[in-house]
PDB file of N, CA and C in Angstrom:
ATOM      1  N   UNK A   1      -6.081  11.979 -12.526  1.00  0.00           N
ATOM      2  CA  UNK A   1      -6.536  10.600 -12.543  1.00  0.00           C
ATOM      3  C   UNK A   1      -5.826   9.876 -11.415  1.00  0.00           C
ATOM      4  N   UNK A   2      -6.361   9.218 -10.615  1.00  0.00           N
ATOM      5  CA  UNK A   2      -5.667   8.351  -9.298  1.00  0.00           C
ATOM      6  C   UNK A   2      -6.037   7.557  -9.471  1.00  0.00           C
ATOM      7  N   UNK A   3      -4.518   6.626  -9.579  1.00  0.00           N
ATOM      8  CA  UNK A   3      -4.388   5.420  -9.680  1.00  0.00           C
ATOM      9  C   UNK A   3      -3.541   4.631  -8.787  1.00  0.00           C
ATOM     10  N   UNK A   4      -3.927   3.504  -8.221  1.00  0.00           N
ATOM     11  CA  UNK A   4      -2.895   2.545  -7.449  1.00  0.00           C
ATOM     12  C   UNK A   4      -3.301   1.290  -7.501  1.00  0.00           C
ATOM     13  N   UNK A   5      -2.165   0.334  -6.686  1.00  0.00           N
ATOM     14  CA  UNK A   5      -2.145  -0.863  -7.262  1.00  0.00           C
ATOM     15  C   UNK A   5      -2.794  -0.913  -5.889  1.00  0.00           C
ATOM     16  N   UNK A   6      -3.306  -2.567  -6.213  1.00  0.00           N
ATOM     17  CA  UNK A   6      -4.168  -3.685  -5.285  1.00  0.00           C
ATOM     18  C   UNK A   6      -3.941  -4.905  -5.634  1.00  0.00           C
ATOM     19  N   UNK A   7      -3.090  -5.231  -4.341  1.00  0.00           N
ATOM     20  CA  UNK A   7      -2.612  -6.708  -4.294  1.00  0.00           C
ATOM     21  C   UNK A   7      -3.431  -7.619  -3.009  1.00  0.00           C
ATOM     22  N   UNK A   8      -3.241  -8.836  -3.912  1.00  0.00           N
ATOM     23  CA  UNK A   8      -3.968  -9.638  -2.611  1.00  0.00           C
ATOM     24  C   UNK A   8      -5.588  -9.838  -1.882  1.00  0.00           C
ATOM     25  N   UNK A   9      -5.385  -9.864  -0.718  1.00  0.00           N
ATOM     26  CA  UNK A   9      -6.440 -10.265   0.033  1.00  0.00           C
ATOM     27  C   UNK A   9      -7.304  -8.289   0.197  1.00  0.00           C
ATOM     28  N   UNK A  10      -6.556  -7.050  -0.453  1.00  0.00           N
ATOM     29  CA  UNK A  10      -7.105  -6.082  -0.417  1.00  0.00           C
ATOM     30  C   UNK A  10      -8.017  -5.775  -2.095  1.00  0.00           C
ATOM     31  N   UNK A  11      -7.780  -7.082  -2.714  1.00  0.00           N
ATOM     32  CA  UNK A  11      -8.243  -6.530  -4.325  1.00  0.00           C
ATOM     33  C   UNK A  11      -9.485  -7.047  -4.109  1.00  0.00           C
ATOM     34  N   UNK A  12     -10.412  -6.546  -4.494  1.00  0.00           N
ATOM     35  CA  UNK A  12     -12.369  -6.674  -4.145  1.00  0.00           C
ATOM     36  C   UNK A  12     -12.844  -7.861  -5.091  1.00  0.00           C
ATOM     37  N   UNK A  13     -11.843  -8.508  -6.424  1.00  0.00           N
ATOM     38  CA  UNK A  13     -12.238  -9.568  -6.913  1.00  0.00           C
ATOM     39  C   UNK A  13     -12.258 -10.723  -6.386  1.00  0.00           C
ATOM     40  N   UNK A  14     -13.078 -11.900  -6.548  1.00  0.00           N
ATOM     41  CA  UNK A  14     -12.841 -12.910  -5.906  1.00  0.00           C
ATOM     42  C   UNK A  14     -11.545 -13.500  -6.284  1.00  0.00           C
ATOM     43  N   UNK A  15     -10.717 -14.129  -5.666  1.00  0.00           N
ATOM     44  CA  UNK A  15      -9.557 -14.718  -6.473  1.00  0.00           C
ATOM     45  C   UNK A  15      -8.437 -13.979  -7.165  1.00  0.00           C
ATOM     46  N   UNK A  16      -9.013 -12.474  -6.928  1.00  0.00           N
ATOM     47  CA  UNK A  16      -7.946 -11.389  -7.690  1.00  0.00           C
ATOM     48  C   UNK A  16      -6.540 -11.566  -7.183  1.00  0.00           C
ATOM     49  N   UNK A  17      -5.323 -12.163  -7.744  1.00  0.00           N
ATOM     50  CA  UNK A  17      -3.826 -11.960  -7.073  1.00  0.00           C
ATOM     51  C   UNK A  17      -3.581 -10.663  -7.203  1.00  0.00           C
ATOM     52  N   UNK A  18      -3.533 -10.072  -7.935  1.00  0.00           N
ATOM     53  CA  UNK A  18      -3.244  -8.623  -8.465  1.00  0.00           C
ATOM     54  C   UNK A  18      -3.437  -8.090  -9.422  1.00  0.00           C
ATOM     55  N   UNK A  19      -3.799  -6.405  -8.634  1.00  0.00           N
ATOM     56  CA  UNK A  19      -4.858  -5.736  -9.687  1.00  0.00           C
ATOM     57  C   UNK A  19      -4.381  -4.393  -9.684  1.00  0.00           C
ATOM     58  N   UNK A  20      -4.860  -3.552 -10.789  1.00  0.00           N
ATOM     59  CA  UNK A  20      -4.250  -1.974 -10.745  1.00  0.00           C
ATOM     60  C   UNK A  20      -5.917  -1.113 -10.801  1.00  0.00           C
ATOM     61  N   UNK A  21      -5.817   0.012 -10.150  1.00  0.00           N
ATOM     62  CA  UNK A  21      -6.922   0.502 -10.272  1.00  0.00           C
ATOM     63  C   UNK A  21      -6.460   1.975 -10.909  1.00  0.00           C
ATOM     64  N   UNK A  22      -7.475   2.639 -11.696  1.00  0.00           N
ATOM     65  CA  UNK A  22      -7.594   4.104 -11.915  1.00  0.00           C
ATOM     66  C   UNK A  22      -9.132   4.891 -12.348  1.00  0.00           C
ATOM     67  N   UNK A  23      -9.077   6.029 -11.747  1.00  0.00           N
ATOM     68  CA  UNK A  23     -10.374   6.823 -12.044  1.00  0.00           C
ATOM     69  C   UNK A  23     -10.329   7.024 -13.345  1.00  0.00           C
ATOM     70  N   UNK A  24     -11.376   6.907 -14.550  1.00  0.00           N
ATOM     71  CA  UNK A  24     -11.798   7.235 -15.695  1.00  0.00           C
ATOM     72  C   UNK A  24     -12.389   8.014 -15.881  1.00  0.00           C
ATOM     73  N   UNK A  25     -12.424   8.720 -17.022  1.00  0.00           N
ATOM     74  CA  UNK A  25     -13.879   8.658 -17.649  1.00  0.00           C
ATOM     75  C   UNK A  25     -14.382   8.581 -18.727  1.00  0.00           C
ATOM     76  N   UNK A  26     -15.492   8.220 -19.208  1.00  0.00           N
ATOM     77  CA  UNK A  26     -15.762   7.333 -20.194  1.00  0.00           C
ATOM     78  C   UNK A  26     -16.086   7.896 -21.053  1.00  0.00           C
ATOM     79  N   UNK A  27     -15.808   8.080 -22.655  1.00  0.00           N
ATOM     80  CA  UNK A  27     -16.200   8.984 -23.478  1.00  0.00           C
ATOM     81  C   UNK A  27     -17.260   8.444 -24.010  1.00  0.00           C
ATOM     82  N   UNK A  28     -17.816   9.206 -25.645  1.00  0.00           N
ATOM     83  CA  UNK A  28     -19.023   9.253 -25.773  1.00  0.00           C
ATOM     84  C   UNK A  28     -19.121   7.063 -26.050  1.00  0.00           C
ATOM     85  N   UNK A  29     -20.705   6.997 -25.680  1.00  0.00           N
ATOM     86  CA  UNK A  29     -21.452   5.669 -25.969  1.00  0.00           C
ATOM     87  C   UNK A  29     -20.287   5.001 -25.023  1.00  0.00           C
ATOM     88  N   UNK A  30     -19.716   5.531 -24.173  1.00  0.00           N
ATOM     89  CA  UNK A  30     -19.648   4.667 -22.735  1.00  0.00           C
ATOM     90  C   UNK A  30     -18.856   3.080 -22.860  1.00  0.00           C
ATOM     91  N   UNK A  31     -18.808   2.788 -21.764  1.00  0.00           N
ATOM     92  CA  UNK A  31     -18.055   1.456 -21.913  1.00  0.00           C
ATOM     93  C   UNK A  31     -19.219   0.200 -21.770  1.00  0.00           C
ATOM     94  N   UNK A  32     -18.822  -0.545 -22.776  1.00  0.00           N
ATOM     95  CA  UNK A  32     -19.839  -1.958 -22.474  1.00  0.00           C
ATOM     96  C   UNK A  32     -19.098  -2.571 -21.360  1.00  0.00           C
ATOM     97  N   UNK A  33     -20.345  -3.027 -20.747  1.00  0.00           N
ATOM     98  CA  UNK A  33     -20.304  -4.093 -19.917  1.00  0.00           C
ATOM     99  C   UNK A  33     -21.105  -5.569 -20.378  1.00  0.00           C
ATOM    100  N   UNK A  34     -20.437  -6.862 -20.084  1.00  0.00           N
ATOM    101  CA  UNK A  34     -21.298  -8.122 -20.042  1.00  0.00           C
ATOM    102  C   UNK A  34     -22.292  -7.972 -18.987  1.00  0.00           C
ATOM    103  N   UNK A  35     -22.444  -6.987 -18.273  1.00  0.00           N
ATOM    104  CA  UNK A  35     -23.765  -7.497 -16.613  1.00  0.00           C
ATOM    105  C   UNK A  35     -24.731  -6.710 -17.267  1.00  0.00           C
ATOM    106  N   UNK A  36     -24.428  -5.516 -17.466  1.00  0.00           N
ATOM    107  CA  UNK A  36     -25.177  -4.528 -17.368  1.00  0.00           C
ATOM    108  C   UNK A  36     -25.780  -3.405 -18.854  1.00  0.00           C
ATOM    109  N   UNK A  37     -24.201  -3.785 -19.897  1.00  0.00           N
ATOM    110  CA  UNK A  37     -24.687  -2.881 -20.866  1.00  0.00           C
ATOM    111  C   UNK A  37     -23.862  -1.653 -20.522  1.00  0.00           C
ATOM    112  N   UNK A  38     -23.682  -0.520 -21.495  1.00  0.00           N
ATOM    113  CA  UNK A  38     -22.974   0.397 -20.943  1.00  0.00           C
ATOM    114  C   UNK A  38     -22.877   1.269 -19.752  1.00  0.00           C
ATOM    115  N   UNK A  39     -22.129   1.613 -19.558  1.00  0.00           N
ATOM    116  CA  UNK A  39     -21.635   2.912 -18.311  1.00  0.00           C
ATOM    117  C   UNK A  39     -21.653   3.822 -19.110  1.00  0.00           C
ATOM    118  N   UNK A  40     -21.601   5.131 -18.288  1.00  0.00           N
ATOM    119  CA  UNK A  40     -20.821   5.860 -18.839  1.00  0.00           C
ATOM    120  C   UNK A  40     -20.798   7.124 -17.117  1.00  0.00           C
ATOM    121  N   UNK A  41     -19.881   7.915 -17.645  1.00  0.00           N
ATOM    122  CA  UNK A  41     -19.526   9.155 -16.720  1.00  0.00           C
ATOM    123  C   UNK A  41     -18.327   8.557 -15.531  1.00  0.00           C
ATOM    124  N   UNK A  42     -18.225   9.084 -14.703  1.00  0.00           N
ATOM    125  CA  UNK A  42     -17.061   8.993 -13.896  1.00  0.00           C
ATOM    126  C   UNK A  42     -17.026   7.368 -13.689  1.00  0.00           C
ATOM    127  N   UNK A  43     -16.368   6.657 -14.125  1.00  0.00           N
ATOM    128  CA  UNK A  43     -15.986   5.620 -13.368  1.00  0.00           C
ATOM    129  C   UNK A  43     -14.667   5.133 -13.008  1.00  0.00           C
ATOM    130  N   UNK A  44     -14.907   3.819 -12.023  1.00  0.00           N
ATOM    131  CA  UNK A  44     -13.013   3.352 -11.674  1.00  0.00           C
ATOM    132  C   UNK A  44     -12.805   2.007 -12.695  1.00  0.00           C
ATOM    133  N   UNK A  45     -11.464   2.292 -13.652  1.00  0.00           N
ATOM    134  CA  UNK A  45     -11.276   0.702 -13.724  1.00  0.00           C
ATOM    135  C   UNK A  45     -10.058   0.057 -13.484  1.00  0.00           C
ATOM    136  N   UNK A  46     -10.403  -1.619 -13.178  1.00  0.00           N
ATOM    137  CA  UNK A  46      -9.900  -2.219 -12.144  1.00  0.00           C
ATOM    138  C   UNK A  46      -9.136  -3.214 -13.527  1.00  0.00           C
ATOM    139  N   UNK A  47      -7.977  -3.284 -13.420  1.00  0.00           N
ATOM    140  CA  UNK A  47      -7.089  -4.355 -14.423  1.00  0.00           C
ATOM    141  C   UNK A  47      -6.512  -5.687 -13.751  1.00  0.00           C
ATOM    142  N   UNK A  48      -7.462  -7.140 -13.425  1.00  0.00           N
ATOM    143  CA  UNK A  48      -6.719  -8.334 -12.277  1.00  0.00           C
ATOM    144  C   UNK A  48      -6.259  -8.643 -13.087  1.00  0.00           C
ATOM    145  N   UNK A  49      -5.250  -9.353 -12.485  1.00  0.00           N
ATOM    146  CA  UNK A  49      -4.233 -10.798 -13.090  1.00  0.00           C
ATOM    147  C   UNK A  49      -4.383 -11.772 -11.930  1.00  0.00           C
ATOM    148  N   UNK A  50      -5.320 -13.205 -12.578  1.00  0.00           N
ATOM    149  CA  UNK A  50      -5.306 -14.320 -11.586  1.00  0.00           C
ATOM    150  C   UNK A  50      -4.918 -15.001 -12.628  1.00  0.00           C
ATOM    151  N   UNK A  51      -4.755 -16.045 -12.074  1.00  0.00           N
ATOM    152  CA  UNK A  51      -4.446 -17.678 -12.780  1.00  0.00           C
ATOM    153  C   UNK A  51      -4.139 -17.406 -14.333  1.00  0.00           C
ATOM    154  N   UNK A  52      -3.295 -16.770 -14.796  1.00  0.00           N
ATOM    155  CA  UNK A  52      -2.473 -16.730 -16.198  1.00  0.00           C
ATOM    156  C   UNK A  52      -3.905 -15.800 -17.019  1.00  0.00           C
ATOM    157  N   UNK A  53      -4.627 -15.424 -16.239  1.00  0.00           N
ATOM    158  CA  UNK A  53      -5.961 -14.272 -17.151  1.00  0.00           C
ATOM    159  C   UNK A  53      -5.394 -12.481 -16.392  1.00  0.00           C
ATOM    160  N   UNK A  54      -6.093 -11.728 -17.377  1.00  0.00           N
ATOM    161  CA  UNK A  54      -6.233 -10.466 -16.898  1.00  0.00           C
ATOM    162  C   UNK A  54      -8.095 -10.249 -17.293  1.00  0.00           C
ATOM    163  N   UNK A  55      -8.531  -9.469 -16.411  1.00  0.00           N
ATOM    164  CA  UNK A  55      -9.524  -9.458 -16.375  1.00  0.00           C
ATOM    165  C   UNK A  55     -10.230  -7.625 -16.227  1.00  0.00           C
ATOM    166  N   UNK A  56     -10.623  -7.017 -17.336  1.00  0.00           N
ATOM    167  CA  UNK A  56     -11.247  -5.722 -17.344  1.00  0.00           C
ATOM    168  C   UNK A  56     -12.367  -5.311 -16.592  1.00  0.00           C
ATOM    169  N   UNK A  57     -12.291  -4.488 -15.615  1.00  0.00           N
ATOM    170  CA  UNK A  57     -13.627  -4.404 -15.025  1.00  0.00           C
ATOM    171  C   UNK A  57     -13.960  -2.944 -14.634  1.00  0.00           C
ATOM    172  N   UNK A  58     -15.041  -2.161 -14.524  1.00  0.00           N
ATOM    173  CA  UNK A  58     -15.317  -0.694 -14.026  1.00  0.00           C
ATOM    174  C   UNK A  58     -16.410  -1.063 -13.200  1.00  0.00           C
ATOM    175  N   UNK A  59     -16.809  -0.297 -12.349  1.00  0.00           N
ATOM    176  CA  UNK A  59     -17.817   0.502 -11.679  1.00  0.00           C
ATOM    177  C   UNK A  59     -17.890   2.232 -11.690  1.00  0.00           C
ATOM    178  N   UNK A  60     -18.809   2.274 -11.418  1.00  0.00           N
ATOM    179  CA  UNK A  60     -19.201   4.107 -10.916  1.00  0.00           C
ATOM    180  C   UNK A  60     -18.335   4.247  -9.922  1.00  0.00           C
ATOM    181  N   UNK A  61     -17.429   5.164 -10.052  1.00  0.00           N
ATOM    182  CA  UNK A  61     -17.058   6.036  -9.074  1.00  0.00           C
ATOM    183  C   UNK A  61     -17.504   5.790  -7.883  1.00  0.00           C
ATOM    184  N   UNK A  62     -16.854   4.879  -7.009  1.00  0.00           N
ATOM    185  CA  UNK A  62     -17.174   4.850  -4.898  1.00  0.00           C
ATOM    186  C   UNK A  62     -18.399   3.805  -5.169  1.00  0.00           C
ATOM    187  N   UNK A  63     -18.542   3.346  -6.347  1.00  0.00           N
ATOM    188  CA  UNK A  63     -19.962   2.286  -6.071  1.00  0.00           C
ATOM    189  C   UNK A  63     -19.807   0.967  -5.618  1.00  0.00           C
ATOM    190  N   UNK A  64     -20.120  -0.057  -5.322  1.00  0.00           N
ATOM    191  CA  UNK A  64     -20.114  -1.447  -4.780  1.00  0.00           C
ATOM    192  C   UNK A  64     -19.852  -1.924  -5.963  1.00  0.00           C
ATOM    193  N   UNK A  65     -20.321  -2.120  -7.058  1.00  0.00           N
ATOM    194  CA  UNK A  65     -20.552  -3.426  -7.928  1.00  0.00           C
ATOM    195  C   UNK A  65     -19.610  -2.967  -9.025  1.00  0.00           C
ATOM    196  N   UNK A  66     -18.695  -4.020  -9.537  1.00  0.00           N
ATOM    197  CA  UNK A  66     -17.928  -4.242 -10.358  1.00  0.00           C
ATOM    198  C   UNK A  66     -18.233  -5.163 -12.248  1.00  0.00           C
ATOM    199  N   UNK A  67     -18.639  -4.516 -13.313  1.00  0.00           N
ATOM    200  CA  UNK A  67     -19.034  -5.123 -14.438  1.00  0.00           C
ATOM    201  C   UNK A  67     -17.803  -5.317 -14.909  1.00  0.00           C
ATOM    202  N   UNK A  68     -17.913  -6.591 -15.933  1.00  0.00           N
ATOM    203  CA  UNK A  68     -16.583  -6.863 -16.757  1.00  0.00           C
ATOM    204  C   UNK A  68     -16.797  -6.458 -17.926  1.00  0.00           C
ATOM    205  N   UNK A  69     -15.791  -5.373 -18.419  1.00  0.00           N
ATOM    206  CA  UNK A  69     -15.553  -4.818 -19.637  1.00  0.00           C
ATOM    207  C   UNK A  69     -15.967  -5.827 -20.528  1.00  0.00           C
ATOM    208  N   UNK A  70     -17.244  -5.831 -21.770  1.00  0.00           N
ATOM    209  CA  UNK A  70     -17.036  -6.404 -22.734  1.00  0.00           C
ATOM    210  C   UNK A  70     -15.728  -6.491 -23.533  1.00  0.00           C
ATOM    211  N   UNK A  71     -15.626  -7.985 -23.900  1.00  0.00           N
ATOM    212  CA  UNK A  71     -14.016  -8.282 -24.311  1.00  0.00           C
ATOM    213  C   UNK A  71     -12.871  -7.977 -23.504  1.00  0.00           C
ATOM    214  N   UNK A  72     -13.051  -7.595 -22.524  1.00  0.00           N
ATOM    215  CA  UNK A  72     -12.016  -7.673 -21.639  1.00  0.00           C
ATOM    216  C   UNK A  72     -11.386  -8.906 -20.834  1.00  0.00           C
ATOM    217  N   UNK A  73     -11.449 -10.124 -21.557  1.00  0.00           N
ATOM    218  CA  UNK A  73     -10.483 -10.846 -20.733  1.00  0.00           C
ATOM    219  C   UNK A  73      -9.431 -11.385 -21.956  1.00  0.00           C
ATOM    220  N   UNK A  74      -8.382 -11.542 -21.342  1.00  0.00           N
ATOM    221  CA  UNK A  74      -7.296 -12.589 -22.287  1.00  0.00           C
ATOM    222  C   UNK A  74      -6.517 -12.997 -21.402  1.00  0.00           C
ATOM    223  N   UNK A  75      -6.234 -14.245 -22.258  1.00  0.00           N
ATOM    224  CA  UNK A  75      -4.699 -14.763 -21.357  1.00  0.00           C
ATOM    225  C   UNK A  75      -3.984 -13.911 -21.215  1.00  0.00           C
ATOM    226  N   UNK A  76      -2.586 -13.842 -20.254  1.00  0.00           N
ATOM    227  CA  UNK A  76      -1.136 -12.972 -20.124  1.00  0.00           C
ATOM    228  C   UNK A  76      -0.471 -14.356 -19.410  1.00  0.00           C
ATOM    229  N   UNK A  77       0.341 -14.082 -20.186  1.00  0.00           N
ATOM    230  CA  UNK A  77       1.406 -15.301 -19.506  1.00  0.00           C
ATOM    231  C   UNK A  77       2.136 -15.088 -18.276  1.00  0.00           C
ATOM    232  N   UNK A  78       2.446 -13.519 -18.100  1.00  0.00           N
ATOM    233  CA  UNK A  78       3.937 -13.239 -17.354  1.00  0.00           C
ATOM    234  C   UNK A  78       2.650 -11.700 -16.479  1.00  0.00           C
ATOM    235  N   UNK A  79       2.456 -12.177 -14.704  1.00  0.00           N
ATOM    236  CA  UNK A  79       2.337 -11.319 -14.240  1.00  0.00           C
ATOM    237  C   UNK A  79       2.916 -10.068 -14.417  1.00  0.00           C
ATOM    238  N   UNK A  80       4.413  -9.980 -14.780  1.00  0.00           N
ATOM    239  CA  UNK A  80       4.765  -8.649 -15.022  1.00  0.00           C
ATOM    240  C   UNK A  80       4.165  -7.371 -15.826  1.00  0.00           C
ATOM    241  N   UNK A  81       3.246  -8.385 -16.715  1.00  0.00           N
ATOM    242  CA  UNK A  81       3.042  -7.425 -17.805  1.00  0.00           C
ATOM    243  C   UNK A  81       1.311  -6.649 -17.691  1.00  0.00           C
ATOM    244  N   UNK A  82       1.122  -6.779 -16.297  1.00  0.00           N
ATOM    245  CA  UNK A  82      -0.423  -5.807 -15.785  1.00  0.00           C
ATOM    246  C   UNK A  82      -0.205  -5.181 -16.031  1.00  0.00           C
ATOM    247  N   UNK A  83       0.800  -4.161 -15.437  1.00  0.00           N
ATOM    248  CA  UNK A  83       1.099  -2.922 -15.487  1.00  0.00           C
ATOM    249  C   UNK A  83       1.134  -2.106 -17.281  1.00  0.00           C
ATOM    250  N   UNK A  84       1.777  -2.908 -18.063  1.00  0.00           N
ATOM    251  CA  UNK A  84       1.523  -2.689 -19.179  1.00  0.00           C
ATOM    252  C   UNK A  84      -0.391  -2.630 -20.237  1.00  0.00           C
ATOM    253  N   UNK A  85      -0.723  -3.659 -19.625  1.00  0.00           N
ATOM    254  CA  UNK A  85      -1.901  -3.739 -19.826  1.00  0.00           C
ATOM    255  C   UNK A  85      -2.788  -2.783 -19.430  1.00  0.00           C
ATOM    256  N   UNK A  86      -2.648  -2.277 -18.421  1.00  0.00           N
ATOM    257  CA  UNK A  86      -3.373  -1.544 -17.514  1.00  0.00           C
ATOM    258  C   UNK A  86      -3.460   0.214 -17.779  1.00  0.00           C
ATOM    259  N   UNK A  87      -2.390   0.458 -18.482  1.00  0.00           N
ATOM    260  CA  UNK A  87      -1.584   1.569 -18.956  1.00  0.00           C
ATOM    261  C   UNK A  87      -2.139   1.537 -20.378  1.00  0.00           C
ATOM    262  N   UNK A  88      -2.715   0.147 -20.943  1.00  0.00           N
ATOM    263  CA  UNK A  88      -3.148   0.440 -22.358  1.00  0.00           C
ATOM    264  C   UNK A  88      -4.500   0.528 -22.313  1.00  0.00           C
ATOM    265  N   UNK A  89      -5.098   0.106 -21.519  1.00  0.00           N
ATOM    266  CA  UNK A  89      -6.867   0.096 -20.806  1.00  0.00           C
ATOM    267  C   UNK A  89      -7.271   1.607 -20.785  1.00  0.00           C
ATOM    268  N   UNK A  90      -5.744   2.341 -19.465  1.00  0.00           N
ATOM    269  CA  UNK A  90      -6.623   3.434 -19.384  1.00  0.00           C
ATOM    270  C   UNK A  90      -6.515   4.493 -20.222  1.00  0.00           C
ATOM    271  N   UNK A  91      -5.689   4.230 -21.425  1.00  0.00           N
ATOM    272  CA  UNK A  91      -5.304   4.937 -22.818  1.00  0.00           C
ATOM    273  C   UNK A  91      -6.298   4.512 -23.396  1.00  0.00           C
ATOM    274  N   UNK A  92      -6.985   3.813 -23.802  1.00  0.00           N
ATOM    275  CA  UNK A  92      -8.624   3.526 -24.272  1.00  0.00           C
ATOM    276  C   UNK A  92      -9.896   3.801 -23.953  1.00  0.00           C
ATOM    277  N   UNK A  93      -9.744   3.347 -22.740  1.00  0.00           N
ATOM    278  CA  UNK A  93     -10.924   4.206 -22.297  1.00  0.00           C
ATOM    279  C   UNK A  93     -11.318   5.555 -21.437  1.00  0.00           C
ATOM    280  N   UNK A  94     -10.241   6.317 -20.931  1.00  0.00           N
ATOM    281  CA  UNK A  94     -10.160   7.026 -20.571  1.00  0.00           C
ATOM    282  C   UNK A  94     -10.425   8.875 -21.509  1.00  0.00           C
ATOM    283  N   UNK A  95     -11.707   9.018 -21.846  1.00  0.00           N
ATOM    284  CA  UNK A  95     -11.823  10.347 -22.513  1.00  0.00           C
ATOM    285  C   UNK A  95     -12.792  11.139 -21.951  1.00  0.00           C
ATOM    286  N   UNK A  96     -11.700  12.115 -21.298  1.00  0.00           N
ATOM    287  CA  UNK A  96     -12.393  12.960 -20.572  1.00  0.00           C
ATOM    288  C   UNK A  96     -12.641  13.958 -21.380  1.00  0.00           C
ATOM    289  N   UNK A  97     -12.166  14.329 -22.643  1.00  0.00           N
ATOM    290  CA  UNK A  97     -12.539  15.447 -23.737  1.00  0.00           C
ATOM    291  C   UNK A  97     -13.581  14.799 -24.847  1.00  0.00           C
ATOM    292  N   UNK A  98     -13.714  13.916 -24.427  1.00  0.00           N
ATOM    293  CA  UNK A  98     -15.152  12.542 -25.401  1.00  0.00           C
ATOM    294  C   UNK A  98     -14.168  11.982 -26.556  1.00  0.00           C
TER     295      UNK A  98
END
């Protein structure tokens, strides 16, 4: 699974301060999205922290467009704690054995 961080003016969200990325994949009945409805199969997901939110998001594997995880937003008070978040995201959705 490859994962790295994305800070700044390199994170693809609008407004993203900082974000963590990692390759998934999505076990059975896939991940909801609010745009689109589920995914499923190889995808990347992207964990921002802007303005006191964290924000859940995947695409397909190398694709352009970014959906936001149904229920994926909440407050976080303390930037520090992406990394934690991000680490619990890809412990959820990440089943590559389904």
């Amino acid at each position: 699974m490859g994962e790295q961080a994305v800070t700044g003016a390199d994170a693809k969200g609008a407004g993203a301060a900082d974000s963590r990325t990692a390759d998934i994949v999505a076990g059975p009945g896939g991940v909801m999205t609010d745009e689109v409805g589920v995914v499923t199969g190889d995808l990347t997901l992207r964990t921002e922290y802007a303005d006191g939110q964290v924000t859940l998001r995947v695409q397909y594997k190398d694709a352009d467009e970014w959906y936001v995880v149904s229920g994926g937003k909440a407050a976080l008070a303390d930037a520090a704690d992406l990394d934690a978040v991000h680490t619990i995201a890809v412990a959820l959705l990440n089943r590559p054995q389904g």
